[in-house]
Protein backbone atom coordinates (compact mmCIF):
# COMPACT_ATOMS: atom_id res chain seq x y z
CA UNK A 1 -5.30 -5.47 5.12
CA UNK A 2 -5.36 -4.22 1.45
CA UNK A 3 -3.27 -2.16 1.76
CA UNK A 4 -0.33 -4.42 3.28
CA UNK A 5 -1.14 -6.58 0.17
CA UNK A 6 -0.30 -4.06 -1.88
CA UNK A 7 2.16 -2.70 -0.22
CA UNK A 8 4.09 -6.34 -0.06
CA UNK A 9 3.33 -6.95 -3.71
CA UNK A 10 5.31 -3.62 -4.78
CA UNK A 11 8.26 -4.86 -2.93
CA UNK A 12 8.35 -7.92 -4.17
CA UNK A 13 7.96 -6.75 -7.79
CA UNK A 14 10.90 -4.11 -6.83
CA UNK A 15 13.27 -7.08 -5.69
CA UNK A 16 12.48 -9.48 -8.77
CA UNK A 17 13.32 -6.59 -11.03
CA UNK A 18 16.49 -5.21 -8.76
CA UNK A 19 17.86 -9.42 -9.27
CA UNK A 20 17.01 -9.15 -12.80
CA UNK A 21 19.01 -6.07 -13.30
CA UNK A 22 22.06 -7.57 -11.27
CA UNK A 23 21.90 -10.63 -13.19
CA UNK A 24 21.94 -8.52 -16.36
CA UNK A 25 24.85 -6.40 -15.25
CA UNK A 26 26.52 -9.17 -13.96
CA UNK A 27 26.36 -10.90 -17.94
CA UNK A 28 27.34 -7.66 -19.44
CA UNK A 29 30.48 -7.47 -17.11
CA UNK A 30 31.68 -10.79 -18.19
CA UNK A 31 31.23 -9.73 -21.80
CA UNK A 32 33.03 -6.37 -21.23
CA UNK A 33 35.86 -8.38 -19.61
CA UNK A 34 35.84 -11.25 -22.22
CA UNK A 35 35.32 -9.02 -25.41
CA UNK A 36 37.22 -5.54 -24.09
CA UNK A 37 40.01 -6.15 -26.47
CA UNK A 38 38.26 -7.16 -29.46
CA UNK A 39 36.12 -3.90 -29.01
CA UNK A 40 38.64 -1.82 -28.36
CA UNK A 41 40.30 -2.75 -31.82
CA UNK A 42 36.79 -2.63 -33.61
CA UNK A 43 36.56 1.58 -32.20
CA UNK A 44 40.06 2.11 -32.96
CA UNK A 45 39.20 0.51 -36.87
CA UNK A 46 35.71 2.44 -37.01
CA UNK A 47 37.69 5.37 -36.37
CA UNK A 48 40.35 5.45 -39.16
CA UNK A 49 37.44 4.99 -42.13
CA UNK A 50 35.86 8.23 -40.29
CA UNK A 51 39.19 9.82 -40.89
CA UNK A 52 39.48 8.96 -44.32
């Protein structure tokens, strides 16, 4: 019986940390979409003053 205990515990561990991970992908996604352009111009910027 341990062993199922165990066994069960690992999973459920596995799926609280496989939501986590979707929930945390899921809020960068909304950033990337929301913020994209304002990033994009902040590289584009950060690259000129390497130039120079």
């Amino acid at each position: 019986g341990e062993g199922i205990r165990r066994r069960t515990r690992a999973t459920d561990i596995a799926t609280r940390v496989a939501k986590l991970k979707w929930q945390w992908a899921g809020h960068n996604l909304e950033n990337r979409w929301t913020l994209g352009s304002q990033d994009a111009g902040m590289a584009t910027s950060h690259r000129k003053t390497q130039r120079w």
